[in-house]
N, C-alpha and C. Protein backbone atom coordinates (compact mmCIF):
# COMPACT_ATOMS: atom_id res chain seq x y z
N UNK A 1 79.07 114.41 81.67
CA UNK A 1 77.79 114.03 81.08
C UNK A 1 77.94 113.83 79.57
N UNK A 2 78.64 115.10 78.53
CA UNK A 2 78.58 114.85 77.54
C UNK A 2 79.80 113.65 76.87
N UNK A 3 80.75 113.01 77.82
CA UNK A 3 81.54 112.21 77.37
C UNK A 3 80.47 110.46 77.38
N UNK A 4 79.73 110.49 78.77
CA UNK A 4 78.66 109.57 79.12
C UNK A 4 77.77 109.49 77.74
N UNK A 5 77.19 110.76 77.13
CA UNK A 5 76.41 110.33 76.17
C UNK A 5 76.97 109.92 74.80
N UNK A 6 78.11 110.11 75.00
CA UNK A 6 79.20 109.78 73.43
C UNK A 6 79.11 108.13 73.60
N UNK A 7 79.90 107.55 74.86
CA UNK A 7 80.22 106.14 75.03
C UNK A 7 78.75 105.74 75.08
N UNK A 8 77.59 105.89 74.89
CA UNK A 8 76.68 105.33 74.95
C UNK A 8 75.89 105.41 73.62
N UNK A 9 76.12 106.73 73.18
CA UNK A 9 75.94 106.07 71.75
C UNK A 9 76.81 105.33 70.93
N UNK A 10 78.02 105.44 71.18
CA UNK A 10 79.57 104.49 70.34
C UNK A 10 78.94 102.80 70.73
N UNK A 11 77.86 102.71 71.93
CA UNK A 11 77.96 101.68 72.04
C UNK A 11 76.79 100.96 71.17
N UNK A 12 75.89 101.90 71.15
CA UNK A 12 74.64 101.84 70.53
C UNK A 12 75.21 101.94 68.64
N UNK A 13 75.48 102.24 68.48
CA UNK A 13 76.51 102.16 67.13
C UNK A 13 77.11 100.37 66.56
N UNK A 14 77.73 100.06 67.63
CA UNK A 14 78.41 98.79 67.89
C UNK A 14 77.28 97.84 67.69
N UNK A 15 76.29 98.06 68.48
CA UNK A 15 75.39 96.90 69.22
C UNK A 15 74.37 96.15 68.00
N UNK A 16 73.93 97.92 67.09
CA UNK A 16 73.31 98.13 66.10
C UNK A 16 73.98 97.33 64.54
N UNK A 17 75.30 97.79 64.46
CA UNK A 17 76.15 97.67 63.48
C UNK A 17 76.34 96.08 63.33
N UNK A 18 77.12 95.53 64.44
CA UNK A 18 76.83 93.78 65.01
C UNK A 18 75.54 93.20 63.91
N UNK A 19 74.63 93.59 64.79
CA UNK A 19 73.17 92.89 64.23
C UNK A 19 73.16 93.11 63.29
N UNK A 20 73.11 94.03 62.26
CA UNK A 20 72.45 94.34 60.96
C UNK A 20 73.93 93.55 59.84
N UNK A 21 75.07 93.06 60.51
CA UNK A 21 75.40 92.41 59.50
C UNK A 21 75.32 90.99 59.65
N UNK A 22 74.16 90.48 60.43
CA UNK A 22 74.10 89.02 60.41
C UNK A 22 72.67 89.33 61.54
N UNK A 23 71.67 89.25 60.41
CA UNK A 23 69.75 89.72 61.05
C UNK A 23 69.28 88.31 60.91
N UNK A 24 69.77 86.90 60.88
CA UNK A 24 68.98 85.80 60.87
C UNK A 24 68.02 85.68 62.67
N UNK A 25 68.79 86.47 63.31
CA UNK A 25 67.96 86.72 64.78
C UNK A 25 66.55 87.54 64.60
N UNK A 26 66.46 88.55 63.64
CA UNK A 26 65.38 89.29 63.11
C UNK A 26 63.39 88.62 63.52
N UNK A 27 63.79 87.34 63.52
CA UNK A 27 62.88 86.64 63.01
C UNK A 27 63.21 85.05 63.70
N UNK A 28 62.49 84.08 64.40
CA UNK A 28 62.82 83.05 64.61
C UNK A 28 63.12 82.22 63.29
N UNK A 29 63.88 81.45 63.82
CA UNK A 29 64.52 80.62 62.49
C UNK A 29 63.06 79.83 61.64
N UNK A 30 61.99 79.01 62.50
CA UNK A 30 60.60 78.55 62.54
C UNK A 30 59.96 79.76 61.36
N UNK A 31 60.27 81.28 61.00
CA UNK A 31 59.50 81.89 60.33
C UNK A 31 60.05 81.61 58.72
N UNK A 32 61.38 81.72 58.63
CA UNK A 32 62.45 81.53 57.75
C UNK A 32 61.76 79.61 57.04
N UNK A 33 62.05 79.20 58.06
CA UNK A 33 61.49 77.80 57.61
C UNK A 33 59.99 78.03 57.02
N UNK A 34 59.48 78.53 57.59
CA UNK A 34 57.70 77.89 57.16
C UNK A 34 57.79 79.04 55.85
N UNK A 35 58.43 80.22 55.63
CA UNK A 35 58.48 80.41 54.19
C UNK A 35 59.08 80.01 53.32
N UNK A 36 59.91 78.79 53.80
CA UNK A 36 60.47 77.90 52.62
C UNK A 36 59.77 76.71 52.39
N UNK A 37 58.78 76.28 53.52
CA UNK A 37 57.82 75.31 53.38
C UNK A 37 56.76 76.21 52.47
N UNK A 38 56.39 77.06 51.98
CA UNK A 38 55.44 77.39 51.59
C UNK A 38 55.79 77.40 50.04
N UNK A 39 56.64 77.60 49.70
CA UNK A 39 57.33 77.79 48.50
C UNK A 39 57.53 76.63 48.33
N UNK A 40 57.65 75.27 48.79
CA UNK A 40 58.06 73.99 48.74
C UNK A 40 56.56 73.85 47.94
N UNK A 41 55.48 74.28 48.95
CA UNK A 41 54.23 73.77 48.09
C UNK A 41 53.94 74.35 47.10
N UNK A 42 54.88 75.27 46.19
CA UNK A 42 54.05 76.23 45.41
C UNK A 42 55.23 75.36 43.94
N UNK A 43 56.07 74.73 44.28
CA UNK A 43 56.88 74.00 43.53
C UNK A 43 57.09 72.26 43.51
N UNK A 44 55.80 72.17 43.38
CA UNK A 44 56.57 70.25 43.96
C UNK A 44 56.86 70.08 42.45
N UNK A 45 57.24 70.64 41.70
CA UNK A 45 57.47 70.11 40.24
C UNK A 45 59.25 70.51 39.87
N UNK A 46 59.43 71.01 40.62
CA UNK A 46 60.41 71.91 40.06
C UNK A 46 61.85 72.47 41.44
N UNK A 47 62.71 72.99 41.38
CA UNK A 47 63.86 73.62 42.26
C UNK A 47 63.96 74.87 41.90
N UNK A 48 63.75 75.10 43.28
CA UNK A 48 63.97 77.30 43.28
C UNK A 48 65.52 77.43 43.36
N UNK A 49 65.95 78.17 42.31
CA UNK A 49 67.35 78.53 43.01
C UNK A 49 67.45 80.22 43.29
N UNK A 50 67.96 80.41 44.35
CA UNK A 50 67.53 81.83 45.12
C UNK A 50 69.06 82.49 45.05
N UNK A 51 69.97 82.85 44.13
CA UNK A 51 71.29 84.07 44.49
C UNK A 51 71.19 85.02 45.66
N UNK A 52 72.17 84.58 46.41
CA UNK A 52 72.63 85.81 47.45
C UNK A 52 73.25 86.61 46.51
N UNK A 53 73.27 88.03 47.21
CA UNK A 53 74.57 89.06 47.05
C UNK A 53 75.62 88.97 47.05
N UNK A 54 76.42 89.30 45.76
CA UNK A 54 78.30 89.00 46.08
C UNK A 54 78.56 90.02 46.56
N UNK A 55 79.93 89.53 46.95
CA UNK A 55 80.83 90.52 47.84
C UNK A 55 80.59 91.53 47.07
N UNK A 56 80.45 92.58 48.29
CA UNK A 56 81.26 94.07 47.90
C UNK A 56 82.39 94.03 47.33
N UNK A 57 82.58 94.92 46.84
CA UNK A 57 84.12 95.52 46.12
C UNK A 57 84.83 97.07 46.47
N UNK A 58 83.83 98.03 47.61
CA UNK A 58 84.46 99.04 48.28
C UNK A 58 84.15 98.61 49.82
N UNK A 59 84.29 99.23 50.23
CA UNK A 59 84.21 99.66 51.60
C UNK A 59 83.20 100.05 52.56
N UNK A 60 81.67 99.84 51.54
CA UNK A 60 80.45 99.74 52.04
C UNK A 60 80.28 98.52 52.74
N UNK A 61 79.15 98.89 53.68
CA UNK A 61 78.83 97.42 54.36
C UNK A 61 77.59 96.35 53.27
N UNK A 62 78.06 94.89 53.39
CA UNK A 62 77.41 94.11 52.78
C UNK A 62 75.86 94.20 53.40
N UNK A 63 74.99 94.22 52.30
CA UNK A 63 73.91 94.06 52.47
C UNK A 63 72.96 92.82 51.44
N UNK A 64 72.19 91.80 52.02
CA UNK A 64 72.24 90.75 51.29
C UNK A 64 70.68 90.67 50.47
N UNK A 65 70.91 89.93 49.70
CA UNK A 65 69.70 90.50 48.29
C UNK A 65 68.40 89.81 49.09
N UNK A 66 66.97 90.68 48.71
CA UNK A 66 66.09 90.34 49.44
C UNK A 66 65.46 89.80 49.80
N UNK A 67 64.98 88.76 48.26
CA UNK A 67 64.72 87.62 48.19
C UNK A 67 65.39 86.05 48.65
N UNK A 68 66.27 86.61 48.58
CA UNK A 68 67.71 85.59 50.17
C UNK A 68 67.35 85.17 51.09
N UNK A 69 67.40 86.92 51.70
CA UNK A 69 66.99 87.45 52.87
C UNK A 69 65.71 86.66 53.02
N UNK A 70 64.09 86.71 52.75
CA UNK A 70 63.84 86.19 52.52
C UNK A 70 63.46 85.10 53.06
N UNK A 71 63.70 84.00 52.69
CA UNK A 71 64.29 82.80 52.50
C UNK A 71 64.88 81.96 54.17
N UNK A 72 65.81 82.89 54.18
CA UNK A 72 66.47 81.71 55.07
C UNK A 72 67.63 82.96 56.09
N UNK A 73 67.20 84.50 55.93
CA UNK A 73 67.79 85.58 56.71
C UNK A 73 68.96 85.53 57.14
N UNK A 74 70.08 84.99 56.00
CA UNK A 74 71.28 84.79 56.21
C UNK A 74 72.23 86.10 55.45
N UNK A 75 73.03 86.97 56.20
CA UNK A 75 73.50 87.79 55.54
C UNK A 75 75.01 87.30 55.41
N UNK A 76 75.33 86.55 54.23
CA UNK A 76 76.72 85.68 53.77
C UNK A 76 76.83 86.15 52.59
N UNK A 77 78.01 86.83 52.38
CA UNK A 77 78.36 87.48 50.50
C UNK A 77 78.17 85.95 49.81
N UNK A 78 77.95 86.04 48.69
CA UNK A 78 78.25 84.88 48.02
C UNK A 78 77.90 83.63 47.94
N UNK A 79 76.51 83.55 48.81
CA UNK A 79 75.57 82.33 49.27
C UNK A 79 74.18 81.96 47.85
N UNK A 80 74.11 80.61 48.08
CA UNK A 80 73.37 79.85 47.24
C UNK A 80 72.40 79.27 48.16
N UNK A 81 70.80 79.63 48.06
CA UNK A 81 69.81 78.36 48.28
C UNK A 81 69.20 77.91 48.04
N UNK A 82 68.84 76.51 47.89
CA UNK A 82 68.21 75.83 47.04
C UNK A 82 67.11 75.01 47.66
N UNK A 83 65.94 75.47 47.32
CA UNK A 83 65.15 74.67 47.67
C UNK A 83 63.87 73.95 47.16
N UNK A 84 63.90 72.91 47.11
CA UNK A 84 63.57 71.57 46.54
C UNK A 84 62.41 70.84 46.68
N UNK A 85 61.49 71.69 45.38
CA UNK A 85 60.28 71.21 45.54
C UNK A 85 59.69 69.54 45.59
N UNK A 86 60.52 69.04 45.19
CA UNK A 86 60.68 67.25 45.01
C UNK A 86 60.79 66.67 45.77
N UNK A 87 61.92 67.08 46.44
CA UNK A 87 62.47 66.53 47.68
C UNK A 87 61.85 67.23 49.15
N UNK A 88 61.20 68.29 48.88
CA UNK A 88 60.97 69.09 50.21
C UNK A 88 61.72 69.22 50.94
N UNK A 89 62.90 69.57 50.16
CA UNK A 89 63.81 70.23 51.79
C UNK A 89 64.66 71.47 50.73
N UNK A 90 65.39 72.09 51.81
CA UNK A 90 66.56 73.20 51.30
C UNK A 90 67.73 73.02 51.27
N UNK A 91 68.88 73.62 50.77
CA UNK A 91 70.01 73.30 50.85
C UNK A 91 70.50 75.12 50.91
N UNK A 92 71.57 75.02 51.72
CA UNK A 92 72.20 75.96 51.86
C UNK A 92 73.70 76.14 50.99
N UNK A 93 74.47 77.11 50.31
CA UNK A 93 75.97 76.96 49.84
C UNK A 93 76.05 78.12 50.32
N UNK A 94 77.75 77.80 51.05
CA UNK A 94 78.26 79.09 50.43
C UNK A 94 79.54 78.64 51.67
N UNK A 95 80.41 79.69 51.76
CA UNK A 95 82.03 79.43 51.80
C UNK A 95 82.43 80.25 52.64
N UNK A 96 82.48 80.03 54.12
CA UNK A 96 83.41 81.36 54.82
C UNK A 96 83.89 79.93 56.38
N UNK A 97 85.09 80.81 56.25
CA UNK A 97 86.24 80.53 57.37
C UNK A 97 86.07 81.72 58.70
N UNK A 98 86.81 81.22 59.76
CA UNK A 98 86.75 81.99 61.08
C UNK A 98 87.19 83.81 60.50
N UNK A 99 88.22 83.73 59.84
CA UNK A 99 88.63 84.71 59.25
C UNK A 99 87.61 85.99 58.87
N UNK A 100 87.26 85.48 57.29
CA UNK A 100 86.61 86.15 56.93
C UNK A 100 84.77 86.69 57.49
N UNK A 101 84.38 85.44 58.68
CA UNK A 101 83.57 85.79 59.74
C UNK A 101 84.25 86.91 60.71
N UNK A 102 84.64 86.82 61.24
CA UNK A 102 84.90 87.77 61.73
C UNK A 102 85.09 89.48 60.87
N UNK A 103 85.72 89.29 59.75
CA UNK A 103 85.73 90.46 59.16
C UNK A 103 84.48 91.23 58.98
N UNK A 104 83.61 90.15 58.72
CA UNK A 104 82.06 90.93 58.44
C UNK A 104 81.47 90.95 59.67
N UNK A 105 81.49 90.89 60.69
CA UNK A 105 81.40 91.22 61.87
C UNK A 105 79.85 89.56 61.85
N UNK A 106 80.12 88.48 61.49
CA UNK A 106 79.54 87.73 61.32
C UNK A 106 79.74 86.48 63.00
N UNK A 107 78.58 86.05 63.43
CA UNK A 107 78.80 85.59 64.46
C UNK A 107 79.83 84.07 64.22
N UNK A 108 80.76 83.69 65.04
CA UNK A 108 81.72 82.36 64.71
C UNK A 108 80.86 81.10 64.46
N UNK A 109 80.04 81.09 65.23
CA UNK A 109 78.77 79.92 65.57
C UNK A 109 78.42 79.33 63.82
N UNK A 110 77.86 80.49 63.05
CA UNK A 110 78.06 80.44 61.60
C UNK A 110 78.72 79.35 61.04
N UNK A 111 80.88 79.24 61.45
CA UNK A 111 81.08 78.49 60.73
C UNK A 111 80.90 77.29 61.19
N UNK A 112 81.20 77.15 62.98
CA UNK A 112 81.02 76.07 63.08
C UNK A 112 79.88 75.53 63.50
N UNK A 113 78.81 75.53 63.12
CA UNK A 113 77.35 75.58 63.29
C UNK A 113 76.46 75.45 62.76
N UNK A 114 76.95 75.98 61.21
CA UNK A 114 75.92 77.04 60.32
C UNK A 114 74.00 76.17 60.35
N UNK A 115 74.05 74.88 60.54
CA UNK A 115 72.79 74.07 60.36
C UNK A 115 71.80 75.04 61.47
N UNK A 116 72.69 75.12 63.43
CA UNK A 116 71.78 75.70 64.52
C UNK A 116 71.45 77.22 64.17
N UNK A 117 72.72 77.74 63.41
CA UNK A 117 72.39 79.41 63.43
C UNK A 117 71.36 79.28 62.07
N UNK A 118 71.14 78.57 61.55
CA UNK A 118 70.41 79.15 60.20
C UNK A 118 69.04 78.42 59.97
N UNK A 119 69.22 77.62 60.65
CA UNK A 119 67.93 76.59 60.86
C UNK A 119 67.38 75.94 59.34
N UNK A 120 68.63 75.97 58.26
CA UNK A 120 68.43 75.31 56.86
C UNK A 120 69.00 73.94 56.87
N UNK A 121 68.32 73.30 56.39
CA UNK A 121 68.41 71.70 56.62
C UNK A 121 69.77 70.91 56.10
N UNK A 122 70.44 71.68 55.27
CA UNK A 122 71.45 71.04 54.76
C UNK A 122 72.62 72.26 54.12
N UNK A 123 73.60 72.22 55.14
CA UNK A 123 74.34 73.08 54.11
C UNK A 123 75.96 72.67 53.59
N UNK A 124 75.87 73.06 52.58
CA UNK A 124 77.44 72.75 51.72
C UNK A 124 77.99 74.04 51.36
N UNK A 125 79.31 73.68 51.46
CA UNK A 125 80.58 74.44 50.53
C UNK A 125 79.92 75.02 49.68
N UNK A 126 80.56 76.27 48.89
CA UNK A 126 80.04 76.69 47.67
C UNK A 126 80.43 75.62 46.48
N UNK A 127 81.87 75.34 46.75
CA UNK A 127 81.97 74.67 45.84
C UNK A 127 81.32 73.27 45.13
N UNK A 128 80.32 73.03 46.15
CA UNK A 128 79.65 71.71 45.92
C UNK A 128 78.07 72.25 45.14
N UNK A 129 78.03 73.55 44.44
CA UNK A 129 77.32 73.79 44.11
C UNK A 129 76.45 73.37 42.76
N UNK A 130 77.59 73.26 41.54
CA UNK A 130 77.49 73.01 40.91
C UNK A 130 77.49 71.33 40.18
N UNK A 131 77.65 70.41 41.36
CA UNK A 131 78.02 68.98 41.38
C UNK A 131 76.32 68.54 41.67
N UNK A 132 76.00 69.69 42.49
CA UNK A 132 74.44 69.29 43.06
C UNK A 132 73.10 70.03 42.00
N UNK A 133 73.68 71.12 41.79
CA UNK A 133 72.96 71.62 40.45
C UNK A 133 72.88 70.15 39.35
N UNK A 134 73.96 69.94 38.80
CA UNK A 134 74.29 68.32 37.75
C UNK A 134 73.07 67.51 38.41
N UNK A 135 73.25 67.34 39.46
CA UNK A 135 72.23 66.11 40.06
C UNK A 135 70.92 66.24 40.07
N UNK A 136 70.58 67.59 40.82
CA UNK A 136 69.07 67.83 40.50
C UNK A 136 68.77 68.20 39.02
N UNK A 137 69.36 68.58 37.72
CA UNK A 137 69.11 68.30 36.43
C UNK A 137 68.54 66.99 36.35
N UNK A 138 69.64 66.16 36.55
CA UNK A 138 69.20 64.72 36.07
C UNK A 138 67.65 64.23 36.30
N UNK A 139 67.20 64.91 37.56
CA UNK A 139 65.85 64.22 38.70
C UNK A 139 64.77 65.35 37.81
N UNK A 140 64.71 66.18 37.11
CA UNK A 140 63.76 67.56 36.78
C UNK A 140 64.34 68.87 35.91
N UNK A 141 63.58 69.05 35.27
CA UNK A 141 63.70 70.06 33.80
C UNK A 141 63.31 71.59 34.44
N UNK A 142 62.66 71.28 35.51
CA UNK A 142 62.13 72.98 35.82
C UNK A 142 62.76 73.47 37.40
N UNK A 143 63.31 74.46 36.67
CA UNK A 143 64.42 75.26 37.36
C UNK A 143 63.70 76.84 37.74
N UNK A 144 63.58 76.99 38.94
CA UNK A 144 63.01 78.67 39.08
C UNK A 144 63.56 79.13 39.51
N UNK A 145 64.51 80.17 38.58
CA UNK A 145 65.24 81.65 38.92
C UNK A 145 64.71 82.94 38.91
N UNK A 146 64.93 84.04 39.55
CA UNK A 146 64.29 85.47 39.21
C UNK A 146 65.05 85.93 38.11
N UNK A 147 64.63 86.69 37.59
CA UNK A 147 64.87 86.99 36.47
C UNK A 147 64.78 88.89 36.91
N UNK A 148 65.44 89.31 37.62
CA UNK A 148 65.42 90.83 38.26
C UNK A 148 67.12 90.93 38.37
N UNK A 149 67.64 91.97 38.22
CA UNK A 149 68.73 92.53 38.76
C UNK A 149 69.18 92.52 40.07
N UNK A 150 70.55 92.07 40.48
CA UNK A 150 70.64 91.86 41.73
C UNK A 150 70.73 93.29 42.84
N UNK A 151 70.00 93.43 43.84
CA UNK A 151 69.85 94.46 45.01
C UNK A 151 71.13 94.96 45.24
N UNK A 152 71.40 96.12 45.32
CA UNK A 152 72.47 96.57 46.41
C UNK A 152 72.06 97.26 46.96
N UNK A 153 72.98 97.76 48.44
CA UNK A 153 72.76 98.58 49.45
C UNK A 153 71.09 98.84 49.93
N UNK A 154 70.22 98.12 49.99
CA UNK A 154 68.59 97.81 50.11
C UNK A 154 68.31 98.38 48.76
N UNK A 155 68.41 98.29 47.41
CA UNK A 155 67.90 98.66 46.09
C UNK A 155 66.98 98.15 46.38
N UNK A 156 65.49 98.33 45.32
CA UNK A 156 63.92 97.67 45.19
C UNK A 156 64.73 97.38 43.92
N UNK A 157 64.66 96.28 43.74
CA UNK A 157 64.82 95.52 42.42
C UNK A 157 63.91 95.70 41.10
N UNK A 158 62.69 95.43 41.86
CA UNK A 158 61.46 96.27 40.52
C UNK A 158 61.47 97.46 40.30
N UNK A 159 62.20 98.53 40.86
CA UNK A 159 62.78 99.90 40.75
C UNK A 159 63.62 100.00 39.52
N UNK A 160 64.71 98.98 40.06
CA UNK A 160 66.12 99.22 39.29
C UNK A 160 65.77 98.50 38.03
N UNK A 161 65.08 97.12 37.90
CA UNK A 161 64.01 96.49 36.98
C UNK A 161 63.76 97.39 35.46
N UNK A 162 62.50 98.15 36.13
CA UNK A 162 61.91 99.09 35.44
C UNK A 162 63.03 100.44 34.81
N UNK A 163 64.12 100.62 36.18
CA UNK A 163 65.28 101.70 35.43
C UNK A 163 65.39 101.36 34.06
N UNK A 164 66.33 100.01 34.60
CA UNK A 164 67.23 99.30 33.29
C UNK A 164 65.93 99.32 31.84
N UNK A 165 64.93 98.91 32.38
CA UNK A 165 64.35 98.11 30.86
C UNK A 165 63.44 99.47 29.95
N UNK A 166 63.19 100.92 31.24
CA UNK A 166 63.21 101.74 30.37
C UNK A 166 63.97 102.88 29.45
N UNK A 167 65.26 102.50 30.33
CA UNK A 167 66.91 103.07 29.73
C UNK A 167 67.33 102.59 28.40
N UNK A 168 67.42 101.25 28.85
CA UNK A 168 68.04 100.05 28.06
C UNK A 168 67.39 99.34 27.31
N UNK A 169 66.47 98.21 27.39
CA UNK A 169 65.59 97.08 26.94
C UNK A 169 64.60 98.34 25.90
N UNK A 170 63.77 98.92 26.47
CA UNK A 170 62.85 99.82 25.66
C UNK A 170 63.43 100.96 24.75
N UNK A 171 64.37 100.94 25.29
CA UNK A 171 65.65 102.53 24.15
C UNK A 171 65.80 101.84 22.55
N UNK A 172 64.88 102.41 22.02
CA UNK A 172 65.03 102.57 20.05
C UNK A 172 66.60 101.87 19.68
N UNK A 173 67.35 103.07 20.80
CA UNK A 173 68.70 103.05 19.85
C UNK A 173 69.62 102.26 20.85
N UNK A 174 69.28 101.39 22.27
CA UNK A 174 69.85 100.50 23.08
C UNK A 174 69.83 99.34 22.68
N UNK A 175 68.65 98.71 23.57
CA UNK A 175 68.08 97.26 22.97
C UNK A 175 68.54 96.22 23.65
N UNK A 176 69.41 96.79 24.26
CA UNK A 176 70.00 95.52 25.33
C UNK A 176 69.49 94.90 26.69
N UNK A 177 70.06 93.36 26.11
CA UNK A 177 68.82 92.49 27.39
C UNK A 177 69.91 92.96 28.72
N UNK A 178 68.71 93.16 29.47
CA UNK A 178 68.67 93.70 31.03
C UNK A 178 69.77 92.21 31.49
């Protein structure tokens, strides 16, 4: 009995662990979309650009920044999305091989797929990030970034926000921009 309830939680462990490093299932892809359609209308002047979470650097599991999340419920270290009040649509960046999918326990479908698993209208390389940044300059002057500290491990950003700017930003003898 007590070996039965071990393999059943080891599995429940697994099943759990799986999902939570790739939650775009969380939510139909249709919810992800209509909050990027909504934000489309709250910008027809302008391009949101939204930072994912970079890689970890220990041995914790990646957890992806919230406002991302968000967005388009993609948990990818190192992802860019952009979405385009002008144009009304989104663009997805960001950079992973069979390899490093698998390492993050990320489904394969991802790489070769990423448009069905993510339900974002257009996605590119990371590296084509900055070629497409150049372009939408040329088309519009107004650019919307957050201006918050990036999340780790589920941080509240207006938490860590308020840390920094009453440590740092508000300190007599600090003064330094957050």
């Amino acid at each position: 009995m007590r070996k039965a309830i071990l393999i059943f939680c080891a599995a429940l462990l697994l099943v759990f662990g799986v999902h939570a490093s790739f939650a775009a299932s969380d939510f139909p892809k249709s919810e992800y979309a209509a909050r990027r359609s909504r934000m489309i209308d709250k910008i027809p002047d302008g391009i949101a650009i939204i930072l994912g979470a970079t890689s970890t650097i220990s041995d914790r599991q990646f957890f992806q920044n919230n406002d991302f999340f968000y967005f388009c419920g993609v948990e990818v270290p190192n992802a860019v999305l952009i979405i385009d009040g002008i144009r009304k649509k989104s663009s997805l960046f960001f950079s992973l091989n069979e390899n490093e999918a698998r390492s993050e326990g990320l489904p394969l479908e991802l790489v070769h797929n990423p448009k069905e698993v993510t339900g974002v209208e257009a996605i590119y390389p990371y590296n084509r990030l900055t070629p497409t940044l150049l372009g939408l300059a040329s088309r519009t002057k107004i650019f919307y970034t957050t201006y918050k500290p990036e999340e780790l491990m589920r941080e509240n950003s207006n938490e860590k926000f308020r840390a920094f700017q009453n440590t740092i930003t508000m300190n007599l003898w600090d003064g330094r921009l957050t």
